[in-house]
PDB file of N, CA and C in Angstrom:
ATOM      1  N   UNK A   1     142.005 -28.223 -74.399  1.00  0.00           N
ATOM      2  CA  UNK A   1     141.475 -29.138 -75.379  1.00  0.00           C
ATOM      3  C   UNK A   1     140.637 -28.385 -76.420  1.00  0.00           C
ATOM      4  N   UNK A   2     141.141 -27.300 -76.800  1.00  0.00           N
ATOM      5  CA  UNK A   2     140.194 -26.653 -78.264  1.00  0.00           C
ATOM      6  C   UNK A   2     140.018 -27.024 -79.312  1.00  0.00           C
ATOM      7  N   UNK A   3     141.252 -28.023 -79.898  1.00  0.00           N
ATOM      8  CA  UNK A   3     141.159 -28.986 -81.003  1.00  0.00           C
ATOM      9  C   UNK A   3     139.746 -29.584 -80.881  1.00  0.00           C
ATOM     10  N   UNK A   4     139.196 -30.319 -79.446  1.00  0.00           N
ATOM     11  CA  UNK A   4     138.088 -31.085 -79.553  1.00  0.00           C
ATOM     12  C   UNK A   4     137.067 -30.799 -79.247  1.00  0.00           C
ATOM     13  N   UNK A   5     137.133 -29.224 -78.766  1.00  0.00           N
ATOM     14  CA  UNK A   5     135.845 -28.418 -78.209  1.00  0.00           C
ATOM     15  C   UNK A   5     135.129 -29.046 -77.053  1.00  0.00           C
ATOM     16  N   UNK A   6     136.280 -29.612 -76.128  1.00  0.00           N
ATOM     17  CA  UNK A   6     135.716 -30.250 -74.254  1.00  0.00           C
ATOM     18  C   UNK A   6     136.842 -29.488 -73.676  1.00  0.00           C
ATOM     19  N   UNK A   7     136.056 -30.259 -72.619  1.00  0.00           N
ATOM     20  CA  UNK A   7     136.871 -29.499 -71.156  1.00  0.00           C
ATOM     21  C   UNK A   7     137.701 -30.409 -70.944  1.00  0.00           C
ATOM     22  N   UNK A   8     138.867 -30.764 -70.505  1.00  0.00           N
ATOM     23  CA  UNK A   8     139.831 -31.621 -70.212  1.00  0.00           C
ATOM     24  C   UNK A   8     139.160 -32.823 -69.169  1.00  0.00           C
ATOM     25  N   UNK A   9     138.144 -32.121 -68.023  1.00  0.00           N
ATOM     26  CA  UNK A   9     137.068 -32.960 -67.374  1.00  0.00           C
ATOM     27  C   UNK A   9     136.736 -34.263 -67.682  1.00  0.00           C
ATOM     28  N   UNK A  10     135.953 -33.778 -69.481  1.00  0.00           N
ATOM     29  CA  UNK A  10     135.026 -34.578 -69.720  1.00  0.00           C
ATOM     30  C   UNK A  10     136.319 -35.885 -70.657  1.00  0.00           C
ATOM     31  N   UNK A  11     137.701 -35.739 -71.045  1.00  0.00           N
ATOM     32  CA  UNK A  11     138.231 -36.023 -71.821  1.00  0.00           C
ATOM     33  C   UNK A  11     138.853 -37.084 -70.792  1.00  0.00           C
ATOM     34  N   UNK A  12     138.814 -37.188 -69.192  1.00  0.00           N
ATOM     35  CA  UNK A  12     139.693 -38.099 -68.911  1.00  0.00           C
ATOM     36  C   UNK A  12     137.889 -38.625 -67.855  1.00  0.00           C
ATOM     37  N   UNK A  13     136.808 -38.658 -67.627  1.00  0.00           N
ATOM     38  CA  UNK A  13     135.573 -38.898 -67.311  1.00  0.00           C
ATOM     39  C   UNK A  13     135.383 -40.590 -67.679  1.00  0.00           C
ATOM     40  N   UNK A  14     135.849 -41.544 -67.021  1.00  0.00           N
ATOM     41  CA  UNK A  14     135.415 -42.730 -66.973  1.00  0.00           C
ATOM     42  C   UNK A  14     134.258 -43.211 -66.250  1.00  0.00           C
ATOM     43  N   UNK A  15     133.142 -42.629 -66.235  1.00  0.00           N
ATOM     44  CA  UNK A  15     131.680 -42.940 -65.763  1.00  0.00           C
ATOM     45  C   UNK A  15     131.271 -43.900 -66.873  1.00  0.00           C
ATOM     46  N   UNK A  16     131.315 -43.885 -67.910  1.00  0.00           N
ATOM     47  CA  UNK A  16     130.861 -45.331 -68.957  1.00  0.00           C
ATOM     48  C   UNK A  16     131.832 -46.524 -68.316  1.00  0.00           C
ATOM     49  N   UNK A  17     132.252 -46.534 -67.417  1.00  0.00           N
ATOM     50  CA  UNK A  17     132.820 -47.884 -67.330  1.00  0.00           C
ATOM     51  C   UNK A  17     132.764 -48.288 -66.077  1.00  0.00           C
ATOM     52  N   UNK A  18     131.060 -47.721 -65.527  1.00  0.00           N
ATOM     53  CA  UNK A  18     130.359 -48.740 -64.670  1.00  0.00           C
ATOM     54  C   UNK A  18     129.797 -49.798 -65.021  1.00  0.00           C
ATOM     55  N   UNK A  19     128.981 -50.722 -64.003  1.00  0.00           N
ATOM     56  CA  UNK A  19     128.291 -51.778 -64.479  1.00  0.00           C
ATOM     57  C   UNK A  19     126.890 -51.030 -64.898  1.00  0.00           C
ATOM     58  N   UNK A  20     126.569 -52.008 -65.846  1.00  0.00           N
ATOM     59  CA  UNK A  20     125.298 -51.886 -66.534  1.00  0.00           C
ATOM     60  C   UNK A  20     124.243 -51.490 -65.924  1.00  0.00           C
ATOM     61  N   UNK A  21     123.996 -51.924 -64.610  1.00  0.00           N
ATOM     62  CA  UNK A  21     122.535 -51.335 -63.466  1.00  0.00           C
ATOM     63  C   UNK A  21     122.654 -49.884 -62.703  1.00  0.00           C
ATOM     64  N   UNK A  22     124.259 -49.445 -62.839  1.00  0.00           N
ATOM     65  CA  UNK A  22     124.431 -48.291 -62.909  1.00  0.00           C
ATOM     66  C   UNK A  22     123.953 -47.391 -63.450  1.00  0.00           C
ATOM     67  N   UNK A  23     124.719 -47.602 -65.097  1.00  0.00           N
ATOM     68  CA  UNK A  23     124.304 -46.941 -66.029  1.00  0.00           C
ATOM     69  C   UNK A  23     122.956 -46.352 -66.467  1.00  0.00           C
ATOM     70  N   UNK A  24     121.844 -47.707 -65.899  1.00  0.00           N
ATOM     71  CA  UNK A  24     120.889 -47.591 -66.514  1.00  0.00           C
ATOM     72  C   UNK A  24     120.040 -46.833 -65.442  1.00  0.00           C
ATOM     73  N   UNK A  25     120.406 -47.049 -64.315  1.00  0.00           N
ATOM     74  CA  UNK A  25     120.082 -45.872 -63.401  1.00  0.00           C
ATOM     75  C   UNK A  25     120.481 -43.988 -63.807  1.00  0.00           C
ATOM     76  N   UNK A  26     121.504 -43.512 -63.750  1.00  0.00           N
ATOM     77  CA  UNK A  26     122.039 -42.591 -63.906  1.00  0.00           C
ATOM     78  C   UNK A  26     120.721 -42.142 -65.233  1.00  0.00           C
ATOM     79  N   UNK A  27     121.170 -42.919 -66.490  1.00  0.00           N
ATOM     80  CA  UNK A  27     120.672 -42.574 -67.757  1.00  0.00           C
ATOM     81  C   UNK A  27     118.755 -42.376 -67.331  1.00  0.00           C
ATOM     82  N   UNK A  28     118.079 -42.796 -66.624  1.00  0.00           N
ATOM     83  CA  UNK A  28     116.772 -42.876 -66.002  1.00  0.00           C
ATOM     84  C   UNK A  28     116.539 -41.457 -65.505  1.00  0.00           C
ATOM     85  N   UNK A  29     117.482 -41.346 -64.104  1.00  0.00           N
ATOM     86  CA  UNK A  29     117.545 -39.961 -63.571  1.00  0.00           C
ATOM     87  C   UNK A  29     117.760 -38.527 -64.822  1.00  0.00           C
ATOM     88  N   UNK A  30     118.845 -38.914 -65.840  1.00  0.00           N
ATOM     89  CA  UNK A  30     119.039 -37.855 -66.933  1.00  0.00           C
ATOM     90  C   UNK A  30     117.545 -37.578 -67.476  1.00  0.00           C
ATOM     91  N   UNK A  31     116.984 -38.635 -67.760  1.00  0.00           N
ATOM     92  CA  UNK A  31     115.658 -38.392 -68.497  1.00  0.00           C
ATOM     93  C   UNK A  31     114.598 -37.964 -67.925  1.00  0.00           C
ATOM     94  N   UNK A  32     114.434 -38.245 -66.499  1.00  0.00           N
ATOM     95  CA  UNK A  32     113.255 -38.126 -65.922  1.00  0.00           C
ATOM     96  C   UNK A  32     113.275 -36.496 -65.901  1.00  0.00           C
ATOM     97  N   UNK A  33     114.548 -35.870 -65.856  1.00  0.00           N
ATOM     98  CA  UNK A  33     114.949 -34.230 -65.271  1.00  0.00           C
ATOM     99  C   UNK A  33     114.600 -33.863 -66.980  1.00  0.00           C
ATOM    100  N   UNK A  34     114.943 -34.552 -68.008  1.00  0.00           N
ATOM    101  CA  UNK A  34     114.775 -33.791 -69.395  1.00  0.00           C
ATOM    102  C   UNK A  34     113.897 -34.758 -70.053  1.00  0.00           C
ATOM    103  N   UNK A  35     112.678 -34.622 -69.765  1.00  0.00           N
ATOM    104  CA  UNK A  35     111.795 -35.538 -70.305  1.00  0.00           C
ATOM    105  C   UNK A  35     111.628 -34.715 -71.861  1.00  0.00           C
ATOM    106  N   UNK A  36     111.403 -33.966 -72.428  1.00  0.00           N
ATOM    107  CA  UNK A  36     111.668 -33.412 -74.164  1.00  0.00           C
ATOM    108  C   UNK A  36     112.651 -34.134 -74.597  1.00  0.00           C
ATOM    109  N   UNK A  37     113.759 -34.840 -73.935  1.00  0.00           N
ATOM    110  CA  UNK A  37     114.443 -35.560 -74.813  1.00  0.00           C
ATOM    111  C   UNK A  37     114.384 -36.901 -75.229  1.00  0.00           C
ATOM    112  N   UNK A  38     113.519 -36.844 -74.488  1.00  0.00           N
ATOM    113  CA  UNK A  38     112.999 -38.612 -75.064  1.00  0.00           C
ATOM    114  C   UNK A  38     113.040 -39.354 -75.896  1.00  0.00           C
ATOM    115  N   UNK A  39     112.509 -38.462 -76.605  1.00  0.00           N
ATOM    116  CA  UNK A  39     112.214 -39.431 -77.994  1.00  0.00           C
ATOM    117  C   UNK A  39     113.438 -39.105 -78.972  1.00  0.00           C
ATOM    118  N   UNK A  40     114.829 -38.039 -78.942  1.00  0.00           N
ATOM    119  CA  UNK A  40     115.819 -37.864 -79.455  1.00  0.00           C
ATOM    120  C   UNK A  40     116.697 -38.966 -79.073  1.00  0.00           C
ATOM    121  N   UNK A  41     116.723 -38.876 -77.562  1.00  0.00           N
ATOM    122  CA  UNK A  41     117.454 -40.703 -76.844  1.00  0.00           C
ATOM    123  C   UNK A  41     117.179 -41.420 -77.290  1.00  0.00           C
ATOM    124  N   UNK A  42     115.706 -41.584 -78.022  1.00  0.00           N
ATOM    125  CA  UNK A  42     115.476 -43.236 -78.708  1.00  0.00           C
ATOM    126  C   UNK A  42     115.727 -43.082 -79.639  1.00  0.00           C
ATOM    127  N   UNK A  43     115.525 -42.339 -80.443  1.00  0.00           N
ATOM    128  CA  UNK A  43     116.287 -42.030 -82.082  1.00  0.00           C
ATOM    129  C   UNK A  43     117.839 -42.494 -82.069  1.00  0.00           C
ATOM    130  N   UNK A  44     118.523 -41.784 -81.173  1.00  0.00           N
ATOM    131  CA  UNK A  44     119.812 -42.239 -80.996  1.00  0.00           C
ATOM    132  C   UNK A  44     120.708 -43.522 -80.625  1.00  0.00           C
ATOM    133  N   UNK A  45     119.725 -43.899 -79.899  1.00  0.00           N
ATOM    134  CA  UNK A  45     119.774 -45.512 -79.391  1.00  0.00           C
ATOM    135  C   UNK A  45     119.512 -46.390 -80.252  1.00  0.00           C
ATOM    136  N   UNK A  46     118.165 -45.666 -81.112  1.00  0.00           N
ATOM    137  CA  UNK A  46     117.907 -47.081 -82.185  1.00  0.00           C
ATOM    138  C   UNK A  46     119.311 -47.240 -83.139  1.00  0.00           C
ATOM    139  N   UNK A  47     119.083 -45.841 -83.377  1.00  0.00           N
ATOM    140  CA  UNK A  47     120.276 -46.153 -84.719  1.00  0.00           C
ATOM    141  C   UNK A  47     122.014 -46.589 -84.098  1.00  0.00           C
ATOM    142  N   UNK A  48     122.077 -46.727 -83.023  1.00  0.00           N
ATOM    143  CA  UNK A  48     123.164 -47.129 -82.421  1.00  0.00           C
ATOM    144  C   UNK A  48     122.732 -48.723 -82.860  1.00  0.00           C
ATOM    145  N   UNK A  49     121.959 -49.007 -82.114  1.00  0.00           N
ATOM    146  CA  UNK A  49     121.715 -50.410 -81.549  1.00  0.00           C
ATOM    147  C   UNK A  49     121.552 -51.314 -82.816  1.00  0.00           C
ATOM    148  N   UNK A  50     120.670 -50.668 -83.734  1.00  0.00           N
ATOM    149  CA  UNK A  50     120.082 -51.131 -85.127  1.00  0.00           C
ATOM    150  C   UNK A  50     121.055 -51.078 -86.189  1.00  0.00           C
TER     151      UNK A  50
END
């Protein structure tokens, strides 16, 4: 997959298509381990969401 610069892994990776209390677990654990990204996740989220 060099056209898209992934690993073939991440290109067939259906983890977004748990339920929502999942997600929001997993995404909790990501942050708690990279807390500096915090406030880039909310940047990203707002402008998703907004």
């Amino acid at each position: 997959m060099i056209a898209l610069d992934i690993e073939p892994v991440e290109l067939f990776d259906f983890g977004h298509q748990k339920d929502n209390e999942t997600l929001l677990v997993e995404i909790n654990k990501m942050l708690k381990s990279s807390p500096e990204k915090i406030p880039e996740v909310y940047k990203i989220i707002r402008a998703i969401v907004n």
